[in-house]
C-alpha atoms as a PDB file:
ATOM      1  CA  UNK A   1      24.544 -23.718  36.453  1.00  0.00           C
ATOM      2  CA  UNK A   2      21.958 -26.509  35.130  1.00  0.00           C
ATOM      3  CA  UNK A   3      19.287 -23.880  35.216  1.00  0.00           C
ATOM      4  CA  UNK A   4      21.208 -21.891  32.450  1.00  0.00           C
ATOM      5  CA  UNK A   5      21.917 -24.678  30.543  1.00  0.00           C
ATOM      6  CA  UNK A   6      18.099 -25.701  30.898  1.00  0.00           C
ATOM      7  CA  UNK A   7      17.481 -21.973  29.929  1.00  0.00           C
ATOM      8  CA  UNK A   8      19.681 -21.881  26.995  1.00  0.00           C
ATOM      9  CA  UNK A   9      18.380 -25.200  25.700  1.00  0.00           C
ATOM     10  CA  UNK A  10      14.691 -24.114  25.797  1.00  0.00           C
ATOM     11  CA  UNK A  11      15.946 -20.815  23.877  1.00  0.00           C
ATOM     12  CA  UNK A  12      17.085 -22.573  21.606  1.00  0.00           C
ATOM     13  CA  UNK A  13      14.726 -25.169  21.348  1.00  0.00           C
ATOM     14  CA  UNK A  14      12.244 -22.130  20.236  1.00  0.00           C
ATOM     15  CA  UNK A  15      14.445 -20.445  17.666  1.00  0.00           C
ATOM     16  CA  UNK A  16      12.711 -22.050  14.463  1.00  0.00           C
ATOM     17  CA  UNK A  17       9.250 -21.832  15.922  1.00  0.00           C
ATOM     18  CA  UNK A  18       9.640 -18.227  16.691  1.00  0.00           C
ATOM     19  CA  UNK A  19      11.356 -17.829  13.270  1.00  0.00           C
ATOM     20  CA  UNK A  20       8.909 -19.429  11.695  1.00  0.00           C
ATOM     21  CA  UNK A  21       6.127 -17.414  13.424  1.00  0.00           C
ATOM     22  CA  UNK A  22       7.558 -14.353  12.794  1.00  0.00           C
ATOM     23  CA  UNK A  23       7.494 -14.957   8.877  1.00  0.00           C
ATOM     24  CA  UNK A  24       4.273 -16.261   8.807  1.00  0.00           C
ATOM     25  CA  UNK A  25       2.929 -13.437  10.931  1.00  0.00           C
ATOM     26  CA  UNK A  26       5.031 -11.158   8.358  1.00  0.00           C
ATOM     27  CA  UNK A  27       3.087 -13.148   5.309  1.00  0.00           C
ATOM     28  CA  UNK A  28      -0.366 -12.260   6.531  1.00  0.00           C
ATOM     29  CA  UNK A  29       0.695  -8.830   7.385  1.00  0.00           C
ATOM     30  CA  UNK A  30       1.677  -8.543   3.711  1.00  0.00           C
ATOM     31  CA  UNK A  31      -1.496 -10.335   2.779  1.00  0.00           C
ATOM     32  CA  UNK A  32      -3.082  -7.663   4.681  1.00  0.00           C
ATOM     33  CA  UNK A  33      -1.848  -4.373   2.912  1.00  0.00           C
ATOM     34  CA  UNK A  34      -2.159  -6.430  -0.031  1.00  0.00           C
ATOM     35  CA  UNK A  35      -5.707  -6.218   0.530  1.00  0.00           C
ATOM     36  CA  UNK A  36      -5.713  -2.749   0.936  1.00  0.00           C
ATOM     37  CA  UNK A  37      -4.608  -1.488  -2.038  1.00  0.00           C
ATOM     38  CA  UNK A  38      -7.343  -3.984  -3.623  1.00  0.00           C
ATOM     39  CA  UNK A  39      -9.757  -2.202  -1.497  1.00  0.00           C
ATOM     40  CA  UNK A  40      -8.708   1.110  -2.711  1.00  0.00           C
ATOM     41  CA  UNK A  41      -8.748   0.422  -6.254  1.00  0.00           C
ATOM     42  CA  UNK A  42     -11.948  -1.003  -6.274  1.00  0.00           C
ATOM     43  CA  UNK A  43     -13.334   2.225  -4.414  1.00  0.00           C
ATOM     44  CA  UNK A  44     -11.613   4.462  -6.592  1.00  0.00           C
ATOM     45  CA  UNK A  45     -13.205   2.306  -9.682  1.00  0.00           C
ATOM     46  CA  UNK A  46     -16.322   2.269  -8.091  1.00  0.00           C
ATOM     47  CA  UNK A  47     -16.184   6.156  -7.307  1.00  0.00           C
ATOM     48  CA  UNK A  48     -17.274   5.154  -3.798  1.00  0.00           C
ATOM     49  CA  UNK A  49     -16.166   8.370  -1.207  1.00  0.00           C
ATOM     50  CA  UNK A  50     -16.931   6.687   2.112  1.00  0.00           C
ATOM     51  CA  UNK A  51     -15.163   3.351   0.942  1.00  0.00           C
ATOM     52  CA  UNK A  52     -12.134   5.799   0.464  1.00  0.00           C
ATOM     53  CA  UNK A  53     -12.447   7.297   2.993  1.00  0.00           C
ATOM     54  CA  UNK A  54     -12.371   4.135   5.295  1.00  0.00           C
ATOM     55  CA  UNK A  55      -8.772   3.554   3.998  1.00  0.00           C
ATOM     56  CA  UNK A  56      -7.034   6.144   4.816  1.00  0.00           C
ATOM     57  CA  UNK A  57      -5.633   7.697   8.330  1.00  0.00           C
ATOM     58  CA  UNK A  58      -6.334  10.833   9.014  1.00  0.00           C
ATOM     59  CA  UNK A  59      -3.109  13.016   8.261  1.00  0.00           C
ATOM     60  CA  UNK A  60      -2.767  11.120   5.106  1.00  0.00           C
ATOM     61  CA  UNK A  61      -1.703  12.812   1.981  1.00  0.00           C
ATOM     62  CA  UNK A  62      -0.959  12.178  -1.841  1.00  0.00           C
ATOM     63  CA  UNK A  63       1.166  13.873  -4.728  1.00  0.00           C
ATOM     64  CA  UNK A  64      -0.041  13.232  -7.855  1.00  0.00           C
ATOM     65  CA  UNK A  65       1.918  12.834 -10.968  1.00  0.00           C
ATOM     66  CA  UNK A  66       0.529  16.475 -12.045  1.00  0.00           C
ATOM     67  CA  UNK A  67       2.119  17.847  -9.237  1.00  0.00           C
ATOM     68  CA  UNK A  68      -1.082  18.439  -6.771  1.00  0.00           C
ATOM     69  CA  UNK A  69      -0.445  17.712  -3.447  1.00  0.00           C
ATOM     70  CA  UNK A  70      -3.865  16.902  -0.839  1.00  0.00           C
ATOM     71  CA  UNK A  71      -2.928  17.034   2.225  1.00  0.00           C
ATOM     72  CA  UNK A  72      -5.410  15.325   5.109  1.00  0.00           C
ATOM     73  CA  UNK A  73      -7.886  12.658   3.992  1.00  0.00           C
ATOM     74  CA  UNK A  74     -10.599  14.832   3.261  1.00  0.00           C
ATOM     75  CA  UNK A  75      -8.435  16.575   0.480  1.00  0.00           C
ATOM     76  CA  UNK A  76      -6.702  13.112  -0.691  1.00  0.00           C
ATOM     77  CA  UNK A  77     -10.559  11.281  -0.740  1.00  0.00           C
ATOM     78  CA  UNK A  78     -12.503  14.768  -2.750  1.00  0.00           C
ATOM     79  CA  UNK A  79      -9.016  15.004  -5.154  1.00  0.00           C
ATOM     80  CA  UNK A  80      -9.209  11.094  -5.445  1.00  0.00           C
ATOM     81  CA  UNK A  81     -12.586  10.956  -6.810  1.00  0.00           C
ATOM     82  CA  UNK A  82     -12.320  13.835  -9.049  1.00  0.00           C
ATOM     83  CA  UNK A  83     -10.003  12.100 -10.736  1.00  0.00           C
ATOM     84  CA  UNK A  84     -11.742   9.036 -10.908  1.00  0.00           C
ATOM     85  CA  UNK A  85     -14.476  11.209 -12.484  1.00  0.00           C
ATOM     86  CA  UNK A  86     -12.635  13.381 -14.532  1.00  0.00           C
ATOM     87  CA  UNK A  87     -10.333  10.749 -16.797  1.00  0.00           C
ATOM     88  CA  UNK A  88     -12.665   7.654 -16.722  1.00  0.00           C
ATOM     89  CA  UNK A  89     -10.726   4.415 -17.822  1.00  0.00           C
ATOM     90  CA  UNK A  90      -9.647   1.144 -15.684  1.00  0.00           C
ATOM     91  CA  UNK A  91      -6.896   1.448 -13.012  1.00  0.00           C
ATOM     92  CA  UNK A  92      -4.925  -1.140 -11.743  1.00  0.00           C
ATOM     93  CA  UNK A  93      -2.242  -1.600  -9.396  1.00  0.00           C
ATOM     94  CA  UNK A  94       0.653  -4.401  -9.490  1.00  0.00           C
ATOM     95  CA  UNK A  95       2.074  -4.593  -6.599  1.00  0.00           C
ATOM     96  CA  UNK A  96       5.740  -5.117  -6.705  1.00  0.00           C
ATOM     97  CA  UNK A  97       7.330  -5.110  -3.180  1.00  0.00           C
ATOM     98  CA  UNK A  98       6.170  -4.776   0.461  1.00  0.00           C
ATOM     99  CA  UNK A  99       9.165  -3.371   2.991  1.00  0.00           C
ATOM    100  CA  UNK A 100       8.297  -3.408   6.455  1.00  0.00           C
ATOM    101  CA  UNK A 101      10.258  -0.604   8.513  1.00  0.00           C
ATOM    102  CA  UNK A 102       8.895  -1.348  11.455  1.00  0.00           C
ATOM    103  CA  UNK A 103       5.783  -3.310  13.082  1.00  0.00           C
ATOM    104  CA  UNK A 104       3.545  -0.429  12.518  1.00  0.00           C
ATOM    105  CA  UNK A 105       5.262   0.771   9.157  1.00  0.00           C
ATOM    106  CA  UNK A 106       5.696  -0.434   5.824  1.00  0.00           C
ATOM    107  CA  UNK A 107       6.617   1.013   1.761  1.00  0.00           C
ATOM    108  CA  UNK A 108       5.023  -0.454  -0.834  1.00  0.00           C
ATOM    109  CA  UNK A 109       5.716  -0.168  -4.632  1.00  0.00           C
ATOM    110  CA  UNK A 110       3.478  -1.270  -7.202  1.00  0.00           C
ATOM    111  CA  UNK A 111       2.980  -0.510 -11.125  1.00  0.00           C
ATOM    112  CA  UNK A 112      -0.210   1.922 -11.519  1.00  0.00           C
ATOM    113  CA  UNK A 113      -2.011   1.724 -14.728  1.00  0.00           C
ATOM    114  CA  UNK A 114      -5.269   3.457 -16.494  1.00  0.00           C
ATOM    115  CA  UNK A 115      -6.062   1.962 -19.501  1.00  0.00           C
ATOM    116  CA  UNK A 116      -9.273   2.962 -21.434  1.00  0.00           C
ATOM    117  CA  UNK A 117      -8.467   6.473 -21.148  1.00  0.00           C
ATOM    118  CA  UNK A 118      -8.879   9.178 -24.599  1.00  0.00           C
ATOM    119  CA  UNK A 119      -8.329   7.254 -27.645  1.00  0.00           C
ATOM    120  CA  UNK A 120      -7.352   3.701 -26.159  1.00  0.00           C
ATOM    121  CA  UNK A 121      -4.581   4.921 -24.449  1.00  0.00           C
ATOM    122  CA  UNK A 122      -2.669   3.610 -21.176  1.00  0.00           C
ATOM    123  CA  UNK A 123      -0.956   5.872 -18.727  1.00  0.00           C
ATOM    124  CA  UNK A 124       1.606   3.711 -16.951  1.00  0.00           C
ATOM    125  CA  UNK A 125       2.775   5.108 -13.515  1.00  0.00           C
ATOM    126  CA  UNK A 126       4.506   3.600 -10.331  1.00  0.00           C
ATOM    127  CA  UNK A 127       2.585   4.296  -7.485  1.00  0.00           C
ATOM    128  CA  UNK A 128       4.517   4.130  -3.741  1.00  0.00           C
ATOM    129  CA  UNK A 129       2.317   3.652  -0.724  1.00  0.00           C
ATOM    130  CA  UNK A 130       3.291   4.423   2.875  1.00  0.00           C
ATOM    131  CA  UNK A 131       1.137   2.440   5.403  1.00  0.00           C
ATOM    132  CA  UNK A 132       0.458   2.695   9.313  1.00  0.00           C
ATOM    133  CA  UNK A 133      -1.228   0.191  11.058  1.00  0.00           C
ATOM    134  CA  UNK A 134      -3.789   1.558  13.616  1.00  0.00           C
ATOM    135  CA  UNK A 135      -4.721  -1.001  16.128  1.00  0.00           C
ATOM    136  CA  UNK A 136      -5.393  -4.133  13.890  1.00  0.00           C
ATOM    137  CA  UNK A 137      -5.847  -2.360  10.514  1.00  0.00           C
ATOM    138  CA  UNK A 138      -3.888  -1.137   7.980  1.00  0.00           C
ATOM    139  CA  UNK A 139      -4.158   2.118   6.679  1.00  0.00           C
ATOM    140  CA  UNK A 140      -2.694   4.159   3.974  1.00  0.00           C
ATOM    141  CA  UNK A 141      -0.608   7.067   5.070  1.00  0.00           C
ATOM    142  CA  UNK A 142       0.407   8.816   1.976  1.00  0.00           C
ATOM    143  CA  UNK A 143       0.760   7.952  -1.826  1.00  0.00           C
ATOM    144  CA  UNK A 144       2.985   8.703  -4.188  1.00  0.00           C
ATOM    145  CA  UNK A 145       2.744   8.735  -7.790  1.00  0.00           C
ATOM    146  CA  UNK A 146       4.869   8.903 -10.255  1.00  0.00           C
ATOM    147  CA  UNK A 147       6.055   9.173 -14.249  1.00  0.00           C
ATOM    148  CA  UNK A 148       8.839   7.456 -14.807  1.00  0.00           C
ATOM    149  CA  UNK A 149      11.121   7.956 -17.384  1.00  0.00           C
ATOM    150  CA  UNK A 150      10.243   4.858 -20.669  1.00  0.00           C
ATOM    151  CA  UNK A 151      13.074   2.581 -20.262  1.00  0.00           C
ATOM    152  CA  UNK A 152      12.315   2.670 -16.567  1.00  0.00           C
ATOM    153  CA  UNK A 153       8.724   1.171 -17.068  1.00  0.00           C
ATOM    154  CA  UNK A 154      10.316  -2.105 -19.104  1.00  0.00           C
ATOM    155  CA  UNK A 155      10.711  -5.323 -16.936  1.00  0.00           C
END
C-alpha cells in the first residue's frame, strides 16, 4: 500500500515538469517548421534547385492556385522554380498557425504574398503546408495554395 502511495506521489510530483517539457519541446518543434518555410522561401527567392530540393520528402506534392498539380519532389522542385523564374517579384510567407496532429505530423497556414510582380502589383494567397518529420528533420509533405475570395484576405 505505501509503495502506491509513494508511486502516486512521484506521478504527481512530475506532472508540471512533464507538462512543462512537453510545451517547450512543442515550442521548438514549432520553431523548427518555422524555420522551414524560411528556408524554402529563401530558396525559392534565390532560385536555388538543390536548396529545394533538400526540403522536401520524397512523395511530396503541391497544387498551385492555377490548378497544376506536381506530384513527387522532382515535379514540385522543376514546377517550383519555373515559377520563381517565370513571374519574378518578392514572396513572402506569414505564418499564421502551426497544428500538430501527431508527433511526426503537423498543418500549417500562413499568408503567401508576391509583391513586385507586372505593374506593382501583389498577389495575395494563403498557402497550407503539410509537414512530416523524418528522423530529426522536418520536411514538407505537400503544399497547398490558394485564392481566396477578398473579404477573406482582410484581418
Amino acid at each position: 500500500m505505501q509503495i502506491q502511495f509513494v508511486v502516486l506521489f512521484l506521478l504527481l510530483s512530475l506532472a508540471p515538469w512533464l507538462s512543462a517539457t512537453e510545451a517547450n519541446n512543442s515550442g521548438n518543434e514549432e520553431a523548427a517548421i518555422r524555420e522551414v518555410v524560411s528556408k524554402y522561401v529563401d530558396a525559392r527567392e534565390r532560385i536555388d534547385p538543390k536548396a529545394v530540393e533538400q526540403l522536401f520528402t520524397a512523395d511530396a506534392d503541391q497544387l498551385v492556385s492555377s490548378g497544376e498539380w506536381r506530384k513527387g519532389r522532382e515535379a514540385v522542385v522543376k514546377g517550383t522554380m519555373a515559377s520563381s523564374n517565370s513571374t519574378g517579384g518578392k514572396r513572402t510567407i506569414t505564418v499564421e498557425t502551426v497544428r500538430f496532429l501527431s508527433s511526426d505530423v503537423a498543418i500549417v497556414d500562413g499568408r503567401y504574398e508576391l509583391t513586385g510582380l507586372a505593374g506593382g502589383a501583389t498577389r495575395s494567397m494563403w498557402s497550407t503546408f503539410v509537414f512530416k518529420k523524418t528522423g530529426k528533420e522536418w520536411r514538407i509533405s505537400a503544399i497547398r495554395n490558394m485564392l481566396p475570395a477578398a473579404p477573406a484576405l482582410t484581418k
